[in-house]
PDB file of N, CA and C in Angstrom:
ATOM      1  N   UNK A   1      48.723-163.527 -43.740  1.00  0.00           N
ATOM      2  CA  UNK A   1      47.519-164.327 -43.806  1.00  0.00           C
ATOM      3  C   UNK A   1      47.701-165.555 -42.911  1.00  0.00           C
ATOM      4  N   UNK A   2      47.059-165.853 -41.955  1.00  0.00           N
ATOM      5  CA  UNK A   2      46.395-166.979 -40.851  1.00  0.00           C
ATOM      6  C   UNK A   2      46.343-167.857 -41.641  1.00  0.00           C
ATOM      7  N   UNK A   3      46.948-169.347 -41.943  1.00  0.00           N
ATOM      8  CA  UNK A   3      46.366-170.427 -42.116  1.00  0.00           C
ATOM      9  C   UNK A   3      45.016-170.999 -41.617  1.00  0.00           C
ATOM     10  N   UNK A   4      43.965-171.585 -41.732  1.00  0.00           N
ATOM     11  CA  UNK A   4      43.304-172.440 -41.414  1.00  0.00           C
ATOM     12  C   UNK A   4      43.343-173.760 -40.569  1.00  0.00           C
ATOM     13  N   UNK A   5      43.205-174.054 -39.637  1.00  0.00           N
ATOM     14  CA  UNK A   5      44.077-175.276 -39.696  1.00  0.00           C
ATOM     15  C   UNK A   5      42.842-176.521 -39.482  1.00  0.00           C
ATOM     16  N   UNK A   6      42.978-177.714 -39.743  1.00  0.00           N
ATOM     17  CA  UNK A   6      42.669-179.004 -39.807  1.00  0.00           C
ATOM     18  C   UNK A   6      42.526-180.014 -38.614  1.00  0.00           C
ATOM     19  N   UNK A   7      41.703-180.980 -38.677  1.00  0.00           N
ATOM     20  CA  UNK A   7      42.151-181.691 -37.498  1.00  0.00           C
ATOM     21  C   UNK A   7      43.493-182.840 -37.946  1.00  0.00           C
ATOM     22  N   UNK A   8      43.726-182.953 -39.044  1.00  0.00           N
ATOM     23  CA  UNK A   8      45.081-183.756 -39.610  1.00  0.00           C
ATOM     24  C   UNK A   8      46.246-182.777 -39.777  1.00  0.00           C
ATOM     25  N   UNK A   9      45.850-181.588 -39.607  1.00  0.00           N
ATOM     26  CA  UNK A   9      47.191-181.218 -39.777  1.00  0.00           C
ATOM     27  C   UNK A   9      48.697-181.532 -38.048  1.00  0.00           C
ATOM     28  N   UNK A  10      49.916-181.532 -38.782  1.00  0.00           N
ATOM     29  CA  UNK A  10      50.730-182.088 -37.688  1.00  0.00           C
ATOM     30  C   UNK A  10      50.914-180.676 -36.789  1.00  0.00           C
ATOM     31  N   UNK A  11      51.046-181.690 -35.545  1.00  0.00           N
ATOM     32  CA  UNK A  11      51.676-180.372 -34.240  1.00  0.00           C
ATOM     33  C   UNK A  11      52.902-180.180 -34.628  1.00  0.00           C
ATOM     34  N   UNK A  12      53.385-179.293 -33.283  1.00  0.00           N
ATOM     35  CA  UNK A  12      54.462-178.889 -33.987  1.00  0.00           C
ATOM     36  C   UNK A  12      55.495-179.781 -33.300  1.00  0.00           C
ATOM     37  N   UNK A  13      55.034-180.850 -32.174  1.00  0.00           N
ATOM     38  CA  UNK A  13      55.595-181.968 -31.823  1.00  0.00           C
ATOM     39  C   UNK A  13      56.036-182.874 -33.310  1.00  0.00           C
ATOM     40  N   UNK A  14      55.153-183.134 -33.506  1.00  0.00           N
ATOM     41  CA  UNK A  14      55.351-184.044 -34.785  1.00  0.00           C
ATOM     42  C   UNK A  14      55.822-183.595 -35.824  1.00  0.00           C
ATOM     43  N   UNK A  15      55.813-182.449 -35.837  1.00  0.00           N
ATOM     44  CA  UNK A  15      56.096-181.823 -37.502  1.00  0.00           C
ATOM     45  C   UNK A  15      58.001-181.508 -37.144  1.00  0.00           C
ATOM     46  N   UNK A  16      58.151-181.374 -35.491  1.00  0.00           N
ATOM     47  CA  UNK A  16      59.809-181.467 -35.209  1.00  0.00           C
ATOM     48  C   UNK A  16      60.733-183.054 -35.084  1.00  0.00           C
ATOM     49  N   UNK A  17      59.591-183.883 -35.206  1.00  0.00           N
ATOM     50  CA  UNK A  17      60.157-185.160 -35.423  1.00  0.00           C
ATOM     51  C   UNK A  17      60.238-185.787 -36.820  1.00  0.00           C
ATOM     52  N   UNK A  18      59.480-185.226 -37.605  1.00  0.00           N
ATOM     53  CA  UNK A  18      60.025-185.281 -39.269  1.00  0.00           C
ATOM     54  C   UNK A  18      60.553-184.473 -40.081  1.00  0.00           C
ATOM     55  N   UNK A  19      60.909-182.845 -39.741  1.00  0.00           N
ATOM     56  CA  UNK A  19      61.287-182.140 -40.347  1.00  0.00           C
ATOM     57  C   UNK A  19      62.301-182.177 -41.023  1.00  0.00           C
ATOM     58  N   UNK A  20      63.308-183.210 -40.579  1.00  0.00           N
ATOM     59  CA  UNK A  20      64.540-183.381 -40.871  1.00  0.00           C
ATOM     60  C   UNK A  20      64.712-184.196 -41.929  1.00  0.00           C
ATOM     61  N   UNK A  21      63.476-185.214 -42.237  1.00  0.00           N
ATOM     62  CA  UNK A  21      63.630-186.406 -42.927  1.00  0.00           C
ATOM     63  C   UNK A  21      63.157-185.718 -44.400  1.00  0.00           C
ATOM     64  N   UNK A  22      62.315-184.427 -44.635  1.00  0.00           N
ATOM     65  CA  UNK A  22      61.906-183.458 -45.805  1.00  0.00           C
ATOM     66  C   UNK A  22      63.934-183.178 -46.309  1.00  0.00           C
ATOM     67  N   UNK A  23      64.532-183.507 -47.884  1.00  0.00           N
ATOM     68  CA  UNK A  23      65.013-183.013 -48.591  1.00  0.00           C
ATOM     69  C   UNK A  23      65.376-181.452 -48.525  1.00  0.00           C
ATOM     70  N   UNK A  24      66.695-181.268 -48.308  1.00  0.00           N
ATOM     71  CA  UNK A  24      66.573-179.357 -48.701  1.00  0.00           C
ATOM     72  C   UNK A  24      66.646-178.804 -50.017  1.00  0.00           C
ATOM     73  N   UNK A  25      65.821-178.093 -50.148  1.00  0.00           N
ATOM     74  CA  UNK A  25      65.854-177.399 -52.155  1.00  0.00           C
ATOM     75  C   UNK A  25      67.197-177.611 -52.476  1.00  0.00           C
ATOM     76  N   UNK A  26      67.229-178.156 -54.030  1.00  0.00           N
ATOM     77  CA  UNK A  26      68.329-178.083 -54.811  1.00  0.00           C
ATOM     78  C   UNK A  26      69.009-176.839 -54.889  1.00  0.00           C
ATOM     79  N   UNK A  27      69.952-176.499 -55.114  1.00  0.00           N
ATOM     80  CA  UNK A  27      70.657-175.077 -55.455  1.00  0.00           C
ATOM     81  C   UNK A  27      70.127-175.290 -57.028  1.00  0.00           C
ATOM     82  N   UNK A  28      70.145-173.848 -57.404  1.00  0.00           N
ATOM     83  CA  UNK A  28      70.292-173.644 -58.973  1.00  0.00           C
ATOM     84  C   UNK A  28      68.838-173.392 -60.119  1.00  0.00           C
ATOM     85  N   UNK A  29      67.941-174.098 -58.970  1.00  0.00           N
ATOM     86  CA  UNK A  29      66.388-174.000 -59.426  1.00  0.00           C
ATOM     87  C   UNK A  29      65.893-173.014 -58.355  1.00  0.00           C
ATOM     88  N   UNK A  30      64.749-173.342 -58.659  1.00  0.00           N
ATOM     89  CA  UNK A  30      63.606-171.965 -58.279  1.00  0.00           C
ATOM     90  C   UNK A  30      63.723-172.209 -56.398  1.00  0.00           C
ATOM     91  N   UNK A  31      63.615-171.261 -56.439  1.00  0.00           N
ATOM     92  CA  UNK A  31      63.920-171.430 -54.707  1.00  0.00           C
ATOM     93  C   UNK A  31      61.718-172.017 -54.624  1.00  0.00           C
ATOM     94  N   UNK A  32      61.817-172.446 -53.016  1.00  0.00           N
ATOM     95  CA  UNK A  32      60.828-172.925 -53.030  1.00  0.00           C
ATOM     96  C   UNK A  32      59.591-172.013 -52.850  1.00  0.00           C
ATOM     97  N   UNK A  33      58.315-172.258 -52.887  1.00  0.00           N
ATOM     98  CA  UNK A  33      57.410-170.886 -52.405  1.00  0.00           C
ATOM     99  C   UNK A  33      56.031-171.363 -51.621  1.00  0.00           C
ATOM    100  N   UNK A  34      56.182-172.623 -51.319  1.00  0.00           N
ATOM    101  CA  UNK A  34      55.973-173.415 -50.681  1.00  0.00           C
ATOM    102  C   UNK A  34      56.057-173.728 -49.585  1.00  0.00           C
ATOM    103  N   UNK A  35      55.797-173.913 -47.971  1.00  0.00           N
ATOM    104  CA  UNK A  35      55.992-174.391 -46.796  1.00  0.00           C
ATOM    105  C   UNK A  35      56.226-176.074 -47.026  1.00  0.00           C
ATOM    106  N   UNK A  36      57.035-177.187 -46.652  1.00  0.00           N
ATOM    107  CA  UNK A  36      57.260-177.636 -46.934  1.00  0.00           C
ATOM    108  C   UNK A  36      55.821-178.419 -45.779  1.00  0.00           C
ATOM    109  N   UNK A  37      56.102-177.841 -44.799  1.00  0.00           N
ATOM    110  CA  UNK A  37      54.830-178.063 -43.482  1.00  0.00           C
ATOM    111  C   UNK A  37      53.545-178.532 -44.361  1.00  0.00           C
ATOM    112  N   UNK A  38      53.359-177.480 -44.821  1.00  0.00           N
ATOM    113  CA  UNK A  38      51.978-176.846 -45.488  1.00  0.00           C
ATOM    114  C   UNK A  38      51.287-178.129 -46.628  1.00  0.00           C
ATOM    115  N   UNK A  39      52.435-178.756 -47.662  1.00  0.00           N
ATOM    116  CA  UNK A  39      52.293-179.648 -48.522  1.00  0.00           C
ATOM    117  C   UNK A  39      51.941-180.780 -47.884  1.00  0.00           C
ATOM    118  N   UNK A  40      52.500-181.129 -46.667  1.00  0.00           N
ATOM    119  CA  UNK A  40      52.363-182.246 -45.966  1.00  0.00           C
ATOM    120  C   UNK A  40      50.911-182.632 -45.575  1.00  0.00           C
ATOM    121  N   UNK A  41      50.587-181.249 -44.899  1.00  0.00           N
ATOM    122  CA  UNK A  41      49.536-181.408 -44.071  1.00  0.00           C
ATOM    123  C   UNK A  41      48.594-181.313 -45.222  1.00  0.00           C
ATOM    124  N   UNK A  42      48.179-180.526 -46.482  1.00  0.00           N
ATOM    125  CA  UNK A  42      47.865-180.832 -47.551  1.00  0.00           C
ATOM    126  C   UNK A  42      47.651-182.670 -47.734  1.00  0.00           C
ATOM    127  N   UNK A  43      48.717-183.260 -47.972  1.00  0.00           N
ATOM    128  CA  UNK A  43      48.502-184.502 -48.255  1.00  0.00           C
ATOM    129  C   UNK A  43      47.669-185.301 -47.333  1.00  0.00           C
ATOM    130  N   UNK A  44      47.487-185.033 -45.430  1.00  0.00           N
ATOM    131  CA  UNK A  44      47.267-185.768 -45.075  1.00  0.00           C
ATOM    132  C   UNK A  44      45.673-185.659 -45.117  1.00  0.00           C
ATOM    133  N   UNK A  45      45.019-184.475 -45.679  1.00  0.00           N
ATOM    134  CA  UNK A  45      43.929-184.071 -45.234  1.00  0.00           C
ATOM    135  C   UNK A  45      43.387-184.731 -46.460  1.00  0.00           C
ATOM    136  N   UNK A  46      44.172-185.202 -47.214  1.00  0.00           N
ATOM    137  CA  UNK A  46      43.157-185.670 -48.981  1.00  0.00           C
ATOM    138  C   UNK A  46      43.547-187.029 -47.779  1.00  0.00           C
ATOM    139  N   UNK A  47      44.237-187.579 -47.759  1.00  0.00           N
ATOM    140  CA  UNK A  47      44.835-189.249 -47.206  1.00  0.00           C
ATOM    141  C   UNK A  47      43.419-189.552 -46.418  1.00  0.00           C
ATOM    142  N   UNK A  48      43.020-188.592 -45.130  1.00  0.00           N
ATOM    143  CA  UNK A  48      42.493-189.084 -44.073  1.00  0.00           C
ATOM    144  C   UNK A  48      40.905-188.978 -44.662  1.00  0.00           C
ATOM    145  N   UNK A  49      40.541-187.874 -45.037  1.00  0.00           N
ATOM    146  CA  UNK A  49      39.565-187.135 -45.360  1.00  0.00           C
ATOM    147  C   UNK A  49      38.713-187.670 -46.876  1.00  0.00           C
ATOM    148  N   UNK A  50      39.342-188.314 -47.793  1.00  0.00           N
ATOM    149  CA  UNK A  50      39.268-188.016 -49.328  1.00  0.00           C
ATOM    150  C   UNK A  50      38.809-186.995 -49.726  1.00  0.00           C
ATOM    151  N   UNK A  51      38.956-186.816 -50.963  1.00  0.00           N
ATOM    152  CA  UNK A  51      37.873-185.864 -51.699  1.00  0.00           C
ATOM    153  C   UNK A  51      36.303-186.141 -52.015  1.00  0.00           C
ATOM    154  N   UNK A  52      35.699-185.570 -51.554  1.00  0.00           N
ATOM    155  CA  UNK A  52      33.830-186.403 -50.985  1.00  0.00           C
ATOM    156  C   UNK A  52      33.094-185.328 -51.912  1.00  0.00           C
TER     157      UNK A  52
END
């Protein structure tokens, strides 16, 4: 399945200049099922956008 994409969501310029600063999953819990990308750009689209 194709994502959608946004005008807030990050390039992949930008999304390689913070990728590093995202936490790696704990061992021992649920592995993730999540894009870690995906949550981000999630956040920025409520940030820039609100909920209207």
């Amino acid at each position: 399945m194709k994502n959608q994409t946004y005008p807030t969501d990050l390039t992949n310029r930008q999304w390689n200049c913070i990728k590093d600063l995202i936490p790696p999953a704990k061992t021992g819990g649920c592995p993730r099922t999540v894009d870690p990308r995906q949550v981000i750009n999630a956040i920025f689209s409520v940030v820039v956008g609100g909920i209207q």
